[in-house]
C-alpha atoms as a PDB file:
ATOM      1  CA  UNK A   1     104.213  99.765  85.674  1.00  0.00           C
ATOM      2  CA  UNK A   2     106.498  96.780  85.679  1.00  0.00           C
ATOM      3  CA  UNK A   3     106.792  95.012  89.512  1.00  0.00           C
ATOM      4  CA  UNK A   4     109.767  92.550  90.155  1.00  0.00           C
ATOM      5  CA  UNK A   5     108.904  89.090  90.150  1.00  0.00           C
ATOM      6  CA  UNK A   6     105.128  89.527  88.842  1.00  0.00           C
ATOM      7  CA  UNK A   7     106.078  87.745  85.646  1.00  0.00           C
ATOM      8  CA  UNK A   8     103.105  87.750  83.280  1.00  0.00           C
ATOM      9  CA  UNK A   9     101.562  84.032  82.555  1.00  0.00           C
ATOM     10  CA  UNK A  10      98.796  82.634  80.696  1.00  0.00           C
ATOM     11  CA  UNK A  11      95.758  81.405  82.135  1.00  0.00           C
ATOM     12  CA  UNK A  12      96.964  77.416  81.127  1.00  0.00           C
ATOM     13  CA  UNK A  13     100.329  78.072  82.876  1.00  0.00           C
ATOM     14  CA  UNK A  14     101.041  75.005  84.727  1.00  0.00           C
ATOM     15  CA  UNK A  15     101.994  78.385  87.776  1.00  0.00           C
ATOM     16  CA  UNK A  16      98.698  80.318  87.088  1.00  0.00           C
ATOM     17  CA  UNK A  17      97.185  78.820  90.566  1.00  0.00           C
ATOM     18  CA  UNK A  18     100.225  79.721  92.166  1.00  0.00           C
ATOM     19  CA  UNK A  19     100.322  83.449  90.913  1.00  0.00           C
ATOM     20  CA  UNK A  20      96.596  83.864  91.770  1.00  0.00           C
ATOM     21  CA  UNK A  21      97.569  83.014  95.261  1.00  0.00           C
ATOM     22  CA  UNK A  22     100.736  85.389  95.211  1.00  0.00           C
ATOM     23  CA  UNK A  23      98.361  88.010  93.709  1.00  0.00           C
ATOM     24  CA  UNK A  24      95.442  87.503  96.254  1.00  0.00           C
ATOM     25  CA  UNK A  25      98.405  87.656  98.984  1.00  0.00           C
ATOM     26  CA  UNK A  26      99.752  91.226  97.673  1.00  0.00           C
ATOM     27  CA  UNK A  27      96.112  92.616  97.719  1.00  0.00           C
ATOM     28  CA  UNK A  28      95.321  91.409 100.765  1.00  0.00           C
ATOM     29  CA  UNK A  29      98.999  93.164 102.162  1.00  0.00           C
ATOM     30  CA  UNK A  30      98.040  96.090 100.212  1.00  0.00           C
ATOM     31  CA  UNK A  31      94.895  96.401 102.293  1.00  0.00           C
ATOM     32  CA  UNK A  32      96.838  95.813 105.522  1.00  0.00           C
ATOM     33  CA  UNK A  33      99.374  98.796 104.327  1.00  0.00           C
ATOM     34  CA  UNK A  34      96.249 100.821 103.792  1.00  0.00           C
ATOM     35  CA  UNK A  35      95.165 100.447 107.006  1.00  0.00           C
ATOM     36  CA  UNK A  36      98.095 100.893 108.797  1.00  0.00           C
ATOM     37  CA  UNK A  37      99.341 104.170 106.948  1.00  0.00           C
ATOM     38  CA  UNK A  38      95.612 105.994 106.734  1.00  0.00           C
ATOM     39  CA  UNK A  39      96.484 108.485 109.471  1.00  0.00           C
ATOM     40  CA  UNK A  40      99.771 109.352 107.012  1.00  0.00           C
ATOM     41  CA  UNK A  41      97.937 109.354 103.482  1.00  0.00           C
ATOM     42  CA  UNK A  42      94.760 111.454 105.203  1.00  0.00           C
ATOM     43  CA  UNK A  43      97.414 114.118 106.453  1.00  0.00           C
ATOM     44  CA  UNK A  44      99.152 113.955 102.820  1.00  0.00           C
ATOM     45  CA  UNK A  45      96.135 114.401 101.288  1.00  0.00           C
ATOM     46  CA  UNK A  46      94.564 117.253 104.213  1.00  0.00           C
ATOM     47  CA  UNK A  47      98.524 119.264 103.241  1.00  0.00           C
ATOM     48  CA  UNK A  48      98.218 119.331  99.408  1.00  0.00           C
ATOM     49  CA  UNK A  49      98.384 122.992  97.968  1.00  0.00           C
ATOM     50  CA  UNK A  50      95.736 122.900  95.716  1.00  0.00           C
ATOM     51  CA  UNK A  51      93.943 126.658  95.100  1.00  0.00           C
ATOM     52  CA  UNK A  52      90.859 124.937  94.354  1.00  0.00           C
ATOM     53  CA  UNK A  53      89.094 121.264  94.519  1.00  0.00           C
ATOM     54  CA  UNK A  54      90.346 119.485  91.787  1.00  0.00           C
ATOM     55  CA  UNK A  55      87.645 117.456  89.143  1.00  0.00           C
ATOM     56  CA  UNK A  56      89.451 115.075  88.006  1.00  0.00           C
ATOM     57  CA  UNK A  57      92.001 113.246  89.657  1.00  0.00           C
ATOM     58  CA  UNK A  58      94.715 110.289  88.056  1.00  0.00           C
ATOM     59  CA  UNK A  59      95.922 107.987  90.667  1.00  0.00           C
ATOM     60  CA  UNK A  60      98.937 106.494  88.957  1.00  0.00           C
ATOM     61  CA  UNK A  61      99.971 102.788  90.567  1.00  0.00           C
ATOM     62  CA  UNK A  62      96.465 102.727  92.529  1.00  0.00           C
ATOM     63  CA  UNK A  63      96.555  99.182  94.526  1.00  0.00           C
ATOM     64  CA  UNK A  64      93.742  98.402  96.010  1.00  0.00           C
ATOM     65  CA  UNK A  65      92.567 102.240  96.122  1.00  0.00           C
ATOM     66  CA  UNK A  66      93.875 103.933  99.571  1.00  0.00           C
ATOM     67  CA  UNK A  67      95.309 106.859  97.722  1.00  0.00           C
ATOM     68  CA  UNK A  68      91.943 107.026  95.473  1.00  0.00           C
ATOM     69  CA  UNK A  69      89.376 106.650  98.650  1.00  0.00           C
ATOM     70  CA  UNK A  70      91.212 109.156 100.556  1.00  0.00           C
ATOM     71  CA  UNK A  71      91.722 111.556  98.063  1.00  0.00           C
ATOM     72  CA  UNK A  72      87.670 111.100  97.300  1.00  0.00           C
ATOM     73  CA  UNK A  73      87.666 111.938 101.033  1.00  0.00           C
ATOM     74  CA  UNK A  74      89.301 114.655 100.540  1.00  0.00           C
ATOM     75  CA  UNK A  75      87.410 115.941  97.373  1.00  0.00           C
ATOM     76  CA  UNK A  76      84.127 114.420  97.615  1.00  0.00           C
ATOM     77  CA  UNK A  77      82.798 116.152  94.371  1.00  0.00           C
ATOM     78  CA  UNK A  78      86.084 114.747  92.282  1.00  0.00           C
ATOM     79  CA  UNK A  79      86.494 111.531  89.862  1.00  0.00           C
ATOM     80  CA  UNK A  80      89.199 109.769  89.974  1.00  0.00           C
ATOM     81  CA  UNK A  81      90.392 107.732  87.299  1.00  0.00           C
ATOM     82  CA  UNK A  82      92.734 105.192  88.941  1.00  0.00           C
ATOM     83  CA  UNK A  83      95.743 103.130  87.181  1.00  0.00           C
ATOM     84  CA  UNK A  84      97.285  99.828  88.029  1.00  0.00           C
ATOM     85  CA  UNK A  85      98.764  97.030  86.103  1.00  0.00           C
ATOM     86  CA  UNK A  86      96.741  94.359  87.615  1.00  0.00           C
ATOM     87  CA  UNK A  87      93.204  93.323  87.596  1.00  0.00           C
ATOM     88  CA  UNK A  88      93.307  92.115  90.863  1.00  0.00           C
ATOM     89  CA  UNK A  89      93.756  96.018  92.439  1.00  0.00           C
ATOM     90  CA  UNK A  90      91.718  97.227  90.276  1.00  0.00           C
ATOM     91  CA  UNK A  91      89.027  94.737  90.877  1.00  0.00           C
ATOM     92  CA  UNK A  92      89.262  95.308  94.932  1.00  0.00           C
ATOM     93  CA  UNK A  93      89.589  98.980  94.508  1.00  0.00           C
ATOM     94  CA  UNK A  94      85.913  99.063  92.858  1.00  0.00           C
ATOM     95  CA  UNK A  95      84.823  96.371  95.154  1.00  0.00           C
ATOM     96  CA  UNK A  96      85.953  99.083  98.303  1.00  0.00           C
ATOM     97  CA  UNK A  97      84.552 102.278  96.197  1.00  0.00           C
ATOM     98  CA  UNK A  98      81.002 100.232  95.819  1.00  0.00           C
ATOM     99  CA  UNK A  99      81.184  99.436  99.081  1.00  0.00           C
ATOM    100  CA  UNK A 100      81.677 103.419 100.326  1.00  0.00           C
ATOM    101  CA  UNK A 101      79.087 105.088  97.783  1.00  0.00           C
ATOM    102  CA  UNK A 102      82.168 106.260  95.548  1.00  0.00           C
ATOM    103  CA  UNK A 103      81.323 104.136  92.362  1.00  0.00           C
ATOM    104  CA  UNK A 104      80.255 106.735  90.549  1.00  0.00           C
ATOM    105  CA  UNK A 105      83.390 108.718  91.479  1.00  0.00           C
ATOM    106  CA  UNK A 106      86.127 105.811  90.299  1.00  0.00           C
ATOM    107  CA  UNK A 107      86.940 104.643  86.686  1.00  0.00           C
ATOM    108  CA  UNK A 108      89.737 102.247  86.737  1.00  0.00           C
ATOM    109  CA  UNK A 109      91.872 101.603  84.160  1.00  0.00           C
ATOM    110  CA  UNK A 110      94.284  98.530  83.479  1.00  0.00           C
ATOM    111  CA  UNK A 111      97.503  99.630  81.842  1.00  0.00           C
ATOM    112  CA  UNK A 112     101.336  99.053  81.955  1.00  0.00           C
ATOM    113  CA  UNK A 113     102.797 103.249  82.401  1.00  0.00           C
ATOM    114  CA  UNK A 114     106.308 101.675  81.029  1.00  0.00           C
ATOM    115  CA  UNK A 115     104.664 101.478  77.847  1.00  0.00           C
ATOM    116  CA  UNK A 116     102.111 103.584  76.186  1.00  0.00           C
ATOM    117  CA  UNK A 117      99.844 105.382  78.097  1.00  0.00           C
ATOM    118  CA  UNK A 118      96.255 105.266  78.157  1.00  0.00           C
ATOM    119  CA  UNK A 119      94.163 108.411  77.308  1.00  0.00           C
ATOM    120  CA  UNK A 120      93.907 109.778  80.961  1.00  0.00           C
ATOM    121  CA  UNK A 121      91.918 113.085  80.050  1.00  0.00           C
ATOM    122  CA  UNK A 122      93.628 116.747  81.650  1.00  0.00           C
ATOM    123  CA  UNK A 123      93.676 116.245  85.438  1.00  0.00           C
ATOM    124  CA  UNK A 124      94.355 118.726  88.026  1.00  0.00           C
ATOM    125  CA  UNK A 125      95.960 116.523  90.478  1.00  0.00           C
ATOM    126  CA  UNK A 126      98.066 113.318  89.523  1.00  0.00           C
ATOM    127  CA  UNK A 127      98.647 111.179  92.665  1.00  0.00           C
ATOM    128  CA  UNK A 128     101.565 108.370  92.523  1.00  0.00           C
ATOM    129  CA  UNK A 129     101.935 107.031  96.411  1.00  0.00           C
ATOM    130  CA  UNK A 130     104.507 104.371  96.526  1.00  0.00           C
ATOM    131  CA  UNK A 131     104.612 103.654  92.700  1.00  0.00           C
ATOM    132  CA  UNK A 132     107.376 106.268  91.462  1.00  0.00           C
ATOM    133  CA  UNK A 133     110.019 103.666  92.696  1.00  0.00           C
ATOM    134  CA  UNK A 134     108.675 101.084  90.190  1.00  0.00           C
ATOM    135  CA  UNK A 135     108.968 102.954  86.877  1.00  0.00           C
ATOM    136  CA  UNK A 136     111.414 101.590  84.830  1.00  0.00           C
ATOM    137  CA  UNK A 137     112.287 105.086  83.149  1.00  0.00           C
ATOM    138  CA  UNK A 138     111.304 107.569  85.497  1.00  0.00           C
ATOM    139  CA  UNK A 139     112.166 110.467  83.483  1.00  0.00           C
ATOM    140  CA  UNK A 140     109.814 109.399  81.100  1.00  0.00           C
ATOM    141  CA  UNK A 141     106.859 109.538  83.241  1.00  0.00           C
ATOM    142  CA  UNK A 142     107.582 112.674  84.573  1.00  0.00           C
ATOM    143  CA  UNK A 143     107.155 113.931  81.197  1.00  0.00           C
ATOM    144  CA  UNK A 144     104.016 112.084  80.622  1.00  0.00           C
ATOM    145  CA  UNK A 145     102.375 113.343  83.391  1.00  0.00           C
ATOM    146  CA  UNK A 146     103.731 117.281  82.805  1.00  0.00           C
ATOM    147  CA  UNK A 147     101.954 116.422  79.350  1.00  0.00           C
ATOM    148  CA  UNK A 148      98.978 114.929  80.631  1.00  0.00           C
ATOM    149  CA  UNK A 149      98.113 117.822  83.619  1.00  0.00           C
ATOM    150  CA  UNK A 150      95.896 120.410  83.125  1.00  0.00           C
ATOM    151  CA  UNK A 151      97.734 123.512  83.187  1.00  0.00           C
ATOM    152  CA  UNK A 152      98.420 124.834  86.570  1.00  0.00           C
ATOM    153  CA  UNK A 153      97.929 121.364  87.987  1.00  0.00           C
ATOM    154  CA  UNK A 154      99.948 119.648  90.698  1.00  0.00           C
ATOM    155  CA  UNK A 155     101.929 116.153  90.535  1.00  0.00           C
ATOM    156  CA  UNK A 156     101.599 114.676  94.009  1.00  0.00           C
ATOM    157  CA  UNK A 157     104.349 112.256  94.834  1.00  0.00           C
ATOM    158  CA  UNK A 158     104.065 109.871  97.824  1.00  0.00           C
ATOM    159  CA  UNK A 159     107.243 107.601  98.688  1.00  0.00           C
ATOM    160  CA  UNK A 160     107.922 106.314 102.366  1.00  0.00           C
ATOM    161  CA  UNK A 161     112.011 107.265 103.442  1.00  0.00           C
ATOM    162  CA  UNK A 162     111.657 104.116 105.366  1.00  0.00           C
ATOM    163  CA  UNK A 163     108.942 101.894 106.758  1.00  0.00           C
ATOM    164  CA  UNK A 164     107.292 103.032 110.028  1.00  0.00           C
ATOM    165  CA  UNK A 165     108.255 101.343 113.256  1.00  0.00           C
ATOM    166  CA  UNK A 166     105.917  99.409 115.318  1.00  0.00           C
ATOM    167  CA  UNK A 167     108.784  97.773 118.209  1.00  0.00           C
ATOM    168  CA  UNK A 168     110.332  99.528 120.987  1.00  0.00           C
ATOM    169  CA  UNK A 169     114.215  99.882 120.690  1.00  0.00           C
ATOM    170  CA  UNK A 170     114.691  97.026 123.509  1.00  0.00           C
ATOM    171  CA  UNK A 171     112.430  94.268 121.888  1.00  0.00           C
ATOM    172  CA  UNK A 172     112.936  91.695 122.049  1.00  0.00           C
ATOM    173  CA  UNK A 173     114.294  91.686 125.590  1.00  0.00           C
ATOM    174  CA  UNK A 174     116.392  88.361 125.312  1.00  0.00           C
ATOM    175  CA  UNK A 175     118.224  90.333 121.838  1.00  0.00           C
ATOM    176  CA  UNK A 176     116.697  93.857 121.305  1.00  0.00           C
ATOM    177  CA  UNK A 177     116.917  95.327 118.103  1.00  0.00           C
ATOM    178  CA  UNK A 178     114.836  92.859 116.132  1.00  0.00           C
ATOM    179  CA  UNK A 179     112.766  95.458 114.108  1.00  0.00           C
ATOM    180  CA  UNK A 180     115.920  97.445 113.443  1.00  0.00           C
ATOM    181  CA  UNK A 181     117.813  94.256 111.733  1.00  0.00           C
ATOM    182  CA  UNK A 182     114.145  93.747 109.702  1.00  0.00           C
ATOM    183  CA  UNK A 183     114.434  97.288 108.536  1.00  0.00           C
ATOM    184  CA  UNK A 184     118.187  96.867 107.695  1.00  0.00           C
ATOM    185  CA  UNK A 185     117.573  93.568 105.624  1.00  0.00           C
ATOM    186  CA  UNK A 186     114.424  94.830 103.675  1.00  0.00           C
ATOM    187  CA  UNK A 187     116.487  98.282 103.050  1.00  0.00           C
ATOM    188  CA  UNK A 188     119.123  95.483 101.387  1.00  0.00           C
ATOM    189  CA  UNK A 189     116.780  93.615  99.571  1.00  0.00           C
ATOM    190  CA  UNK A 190     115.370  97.056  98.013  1.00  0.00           C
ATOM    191  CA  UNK A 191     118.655  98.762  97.218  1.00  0.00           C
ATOM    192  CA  UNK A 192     119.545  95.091  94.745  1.00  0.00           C
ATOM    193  CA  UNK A 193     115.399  95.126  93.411  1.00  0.00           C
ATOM    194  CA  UNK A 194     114.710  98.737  93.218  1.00  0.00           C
ATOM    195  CA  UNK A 195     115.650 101.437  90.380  1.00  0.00           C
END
Protein backbone atom coordinates (compact mmCIF):
# COMPACT_ATOMS: atom_id res chain seq x y z
CA UNK A 1 0.00 0.00 0.00
CA UNK A 2 1.33 3.29 -1.24
CA UNK A 3 0.72 6.41 1.55
CA UNK A 4 1.06 10.09 0.27
CA UNK A 5 4.08 11.75 1.17
CA UNK A 6 5.97 8.54 2.69
CA UNK A 7 8.47 8.73 -0.14
CA UNK A 8 10.86 5.78 0.11
CA UNK A 9 14.72 6.84 0.95
CA UNK A 10 17.85 5.15 1.57
CA UNK A 11 19.39 4.75 4.77
CA UNK A 12 22.43 7.53 3.60
CA UNK A 13 19.67 10.00 2.58
CA UNK A 14 20.84 13.26 3.76
CA UNK A 15 16.37 13.15 5.05
CA UNK A 16 16.60 9.58 6.56
CA UNK A 17 16.72 11.26 10.28
CA UNK A 18 13.98 13.31 9.34
CA UNK A 19 11.67 10.42 8.00
CA UNK A 20 12.51 8.28 11.09
CA UNK A 21 11.08 11.07 13.09
CA UNK A 22 7.94 11.48 10.71
CA UNK A 23 7.65 7.66 10.95
CA UNK A 24 8.05 7.40 14.82
CA UNK A 25 5.37 10.41 14.84
CA UNK A 26 2.68 8.36 12.64
CA UNK A 27 3.13 5.27 14.97
CA UNK A 28 2.92 7.00 17.86
CA UNK A 29 -0.65 8.80 16.27
CA UNK A 30 -1.56 5.44 15.20
CA UNK A 31 -1.47 4.31 18.80
CA UNK A 32 -3.39 7.40 19.94
CA UNK A 33 -6.18 6.50 17.08
CA UNK A 34 -6.16 3.05 18.59
CA UNK A 35 -6.96 4.15 21.72
CA UNK A 36 -9.40 6.52 21.04
CA UNK A 37 -11.55 4.33 18.53
CA UNK A 38 -11.28 0.79 20.70
CA UNK A 39 -14.88 1.05 21.90
CA UNK A 40 -15.75 1.35 17.80
CA UNK A 41 -13.29 -1.45 16.43
CA UNK A 42 -14.39 -3.91 19.62
CA UNK A 43 -18.16 -3.37 18.52
CA UNK A 44 -17.02 -3.93 14.69
CA UNK A 45 -15.35 -6.79 15.54
CA UNK A 46 -18.29 -8.16 18.48
CA UNK A 47 -21.04 -7.47 14.92
CA UNK A 48 -19.12 -9.52 12.29
CA UNK A 49 -21.32 -12.42 10.78
CA UNK A 50 -19.05 -15.05 10.89
CA UNK A 51 -20.89 -18.81 11.29
CA UNK A 52 -17.90 -19.97 12.96
CA UNK A 53 -14.41 -18.65 14.61
CA UNK A 54 -12.26 -18.06 11.92
CA UNK A 55 -8.29 -19.68 11.97
CA UNK A 56 -6.68 -17.61 10.15
CA UNK A 57 -7.14 -14.11 9.83
CA UNK A 58 -5.24 -11.34 7.12
CA UNK A 59 -5.23 -7.91 8.45
CA UNK A 60 -4.53 -5.93 5.32
CA UNK A 61 -2.89 -2.19 6.16
CA UNK A 62 -2.31 -3.36 9.96
CA UNK A 63 -0.58 -0.12 11.70
CA UNK A 64 0.50 -0.65 14.75
CA UNK A 65 -2.01 -3.74 15.26
CA UNK A 66 -5.52 -2.37 16.77
CA UNK A 67 -7.49 -4.22 14.17
CA UNK A 68 -5.12 -7.45 14.75
CA UNK A 69 -5.28 -7.28 18.84
CA UNK A 70 -8.89 -6.84 18.79
CA UNK A 71 -9.76 -9.22 16.38
CA UNK A 72 -7.33 -11.78 18.57
CA UNK A 73 -9.77 -10.54 21.25
CA UNK A 74 -12.31 -11.49 19.53
CA UNK A 75 -10.98 -14.96 18.34
CA UNK A 76 -8.54 -15.90 20.86
CA UNK A 77 -7.76 -19.35 19.19
CA UNK A 78 -7.06 -17.44 15.58
CA UNK A 79 -3.59 -16.30 13.83
CA UNK A 80 -3.43 -13.48 12.27
CA UNK A 81 -1.08 -12.73 9.69
CA UNK A 82 -0.91 -8.91 9.57
CA UNK A 83 0.26 -6.60 6.46
CA UNK A 84 1.74 -3.17 6.36
CA UNK A 85 4.19 -1.41 4.22
CA UNK A 86 6.37 -0.24 6.94
CA UNK A 87 8.67 -1.76 9.39
CA UNK A 88 7.99 0.62 11.84
CA UNK A 89 4.04 -0.83 12.34
CA UNK A 90 5.01 -3.87 11.99
CA UNK A 91 7.77 -3.65 14.47
CA UNK A 92 5.28 -1.95 17.25
CA UNK A 93 2.52 -4.27 16.37
CA UNK A 94 4.80 -7.36 17.60
CA UNK A 95 6.23 -5.23 20.28
CA UNK A 96 2.15 -4.76 21.59
CA UNK A 97 1.30 -8.64 20.67
CA UNK A 98 4.55 -9.70 22.96
CA UNK A 99 3.52 -7.53 25.32
CA UNK A 100 -0.35 -9.16 25.53
CA UNK A 101 0.68 -13.01 25.23
CA UNK A 102 -0.45 -12.92 21.41
CA UNK A 103 3.07 -13.61 19.83
CA UNK A 104 2.39 -16.77 18.96
CA UNK A 105 -0.90 -15.66 17.36
CA UNK A 106 0.75 -12.70 14.94
CA UNK A 107 3.04 -13.18 11.84
CA UNK A 108 3.68 -9.93 10.23
CA UNK A 109 4.51 -9.44 6.96
CA UNK A 110 6.19 -6.34 5.14
CA UNK A 111 4.77 -5.84 1.67
CA UNK A 112 3.55 -3.08 -0.75
CA UNK A 113 -0.51 -4.62 -1.80
CA UNK A 114 -0.12 -2.13 -5.01
CA UNK A 115 2.25 -4.52 -6.24
CA UNK A 116 2.51 -8.20 -5.95
CA UNK A 117 1.16 -9.82 -3.20
CA UNK A 118 2.73 -11.92 -0.74
CA UNK A 119 1.60 -15.59 -0.26
CA UNK A 120 -1.09 -14.88 2.47
CA UNK A 121 -2.36 -18.62 2.82
CA UNK A 122 -6.67 -19.13 2.51
CA UNK A 123 -8.12 -16.98 5.32
CA UNK A 124 -11.56 -16.91 6.54
CA UNK A 125 -11.72 -13.37 7.48
CA UNK A 126 -9.68 -10.50 5.67
CA UNK A 127 -9.79 -7.30 7.80
CA UNK A 128 -8.79 -3.81 6.01
CA UNK A 129 -9.79 -0.89 8.76
CA UNK A 130 -8.88 2.42 7.37
CA UNK A 131 -6.53 1.12 4.55
CA UNK A 132 -9.12 0.58 1.54
CA UNK A 133 -8.82 4.42 0.93
CA UNK A 134 -5.06 4.04 0.22
CA UNK A 135 -5.03 1.47 -2.59
CA UNK A 136 -4.03 2.86 -5.61
CA UNK A 137 -6.28 0.38 -7.76
CA UNK A 138 -8.91 -0.67 -5.61
CA UNK A 139 -10.53 -2.93 -7.94
CA UNK A 140 -7.57 -4.83 -8.03
CA UNK A 141 -7.46 -5.71 -4.48
CA UNK A 142 -10.82 -6.62 -4.28
CA UNK A 143 -9.99 -9.28 -6.60
CA UNK A 144 -6.97 -10.30 -4.75
CA UNK A 145 -8.57 -10.79 -1.73
CA UNK A 146 -11.89 -12.73 -3.44
CA UNK A 147 -8.82 -14.91 -4.72
CA UNK A 148 -7.04 -15.18 -1.65
CA UNK A 149 -10.33 -16.12 0.86
CA UNK A 150 -11.15 -19.35 1.74
CA UNK A 151 -14.34 -20.16 0.26
CA UNK A 152 -17.27 -18.97 2.17
CA UNK A 153 -15.08 -16.40 3.87
CA UNK A 154 -15.91 -12.79 4.68
CA UNK A 155 -13.98 -9.45 3.57
CA UNK A 156 -14.37 -7.07 6.49
CA UNK A 157 -14.07 -3.46 5.49
CA UNK A 158 -13.55 -0.71 8.11
CA UNK A 159 -13.56 3.08 6.83
CA UNK A 160 -14.62 6.06 9.21
CA UNK A 161 -17.59 8.47 7.18
CA UNK A 162 -15.94 11.16 9.14
CA UNK A 163 -13.76 11.56 12.19
CA UNK A 164 -15.51 11.38 15.59
CA UNK A 165 -16.17 14.57 17.49
CA UNK A 166 -14.68 15.34 20.76
CA UNK A 167 -16.02 19.50 21.13
CA UNK A 168 -19.36 20.66 21.97
CA UNK A 169 -21.13 22.67 19.13
CA UNK A 170 -20.48 26.11 21.16
CA UNK A 171 -16.63 25.70 21.73
CA UNK A 172 -14.94 27.71 21.76
CA UNK A 173 -17.21 30.23 23.46
CA UNK A 174 -15.40 33.48 22.16
CA UNK A 175 -16.02 31.71 18.19
CA UNK A 176 -17.83 28.29 18.49
CA UNK A 177 -17.52 25.98 15.84
CA UNK A 178 -13.80 25.33 16.01
CA UNK A 179 -13.95 21.46 15.66
CA UNK A 180 -16.49 21.82 12.87
CA UNK A 181 -14.01 24.18 10.64
CA UNK A 182 -11.10 21.29 11.65
CA UNK A 183 -13.38 18.68 10.26
CA UNK A 184 -14.24 20.84 7.17
CA UNK A 185 -10.45 21.57 6.36
CA UNK A 186 -9.15 17.92 6.91
CA UNK A 187 -12.38 16.70 4.75
CA UNK A 188 -10.54 19.30 2.02
CA UNK A 189 -7.24 18.18 2.43
CA UNK A 190 -8.55 14.40 1.89
CA UNK A 191 -10.86 14.96 -1.05
CA UNK A 192 -7.22 16.65 -3.12
CA UNK A 193 -4.86 13.46 -1.34
CA UNK A 194 -7.26 10.66 -1.36
CA UNK A 195 -8.37 8.18 -4.34
Amino acid sequence: MTHPGHAAHSAHSPHSAHDADAQHDQVDILDLDAEVLAEHIASITAWLPVKAAPRHIVDLGCGTGAGTLALLTRFPDAHVTAVDTSAGHLNRLREKAEAAGLADHVRTVEADLDGDWPDLGAPELVWASASMHHMADPDRTLRQVHDTLAPGGLFAVVELAGFPRFLPEDAPADRPGLEERCHAAIDHHHAQQVP
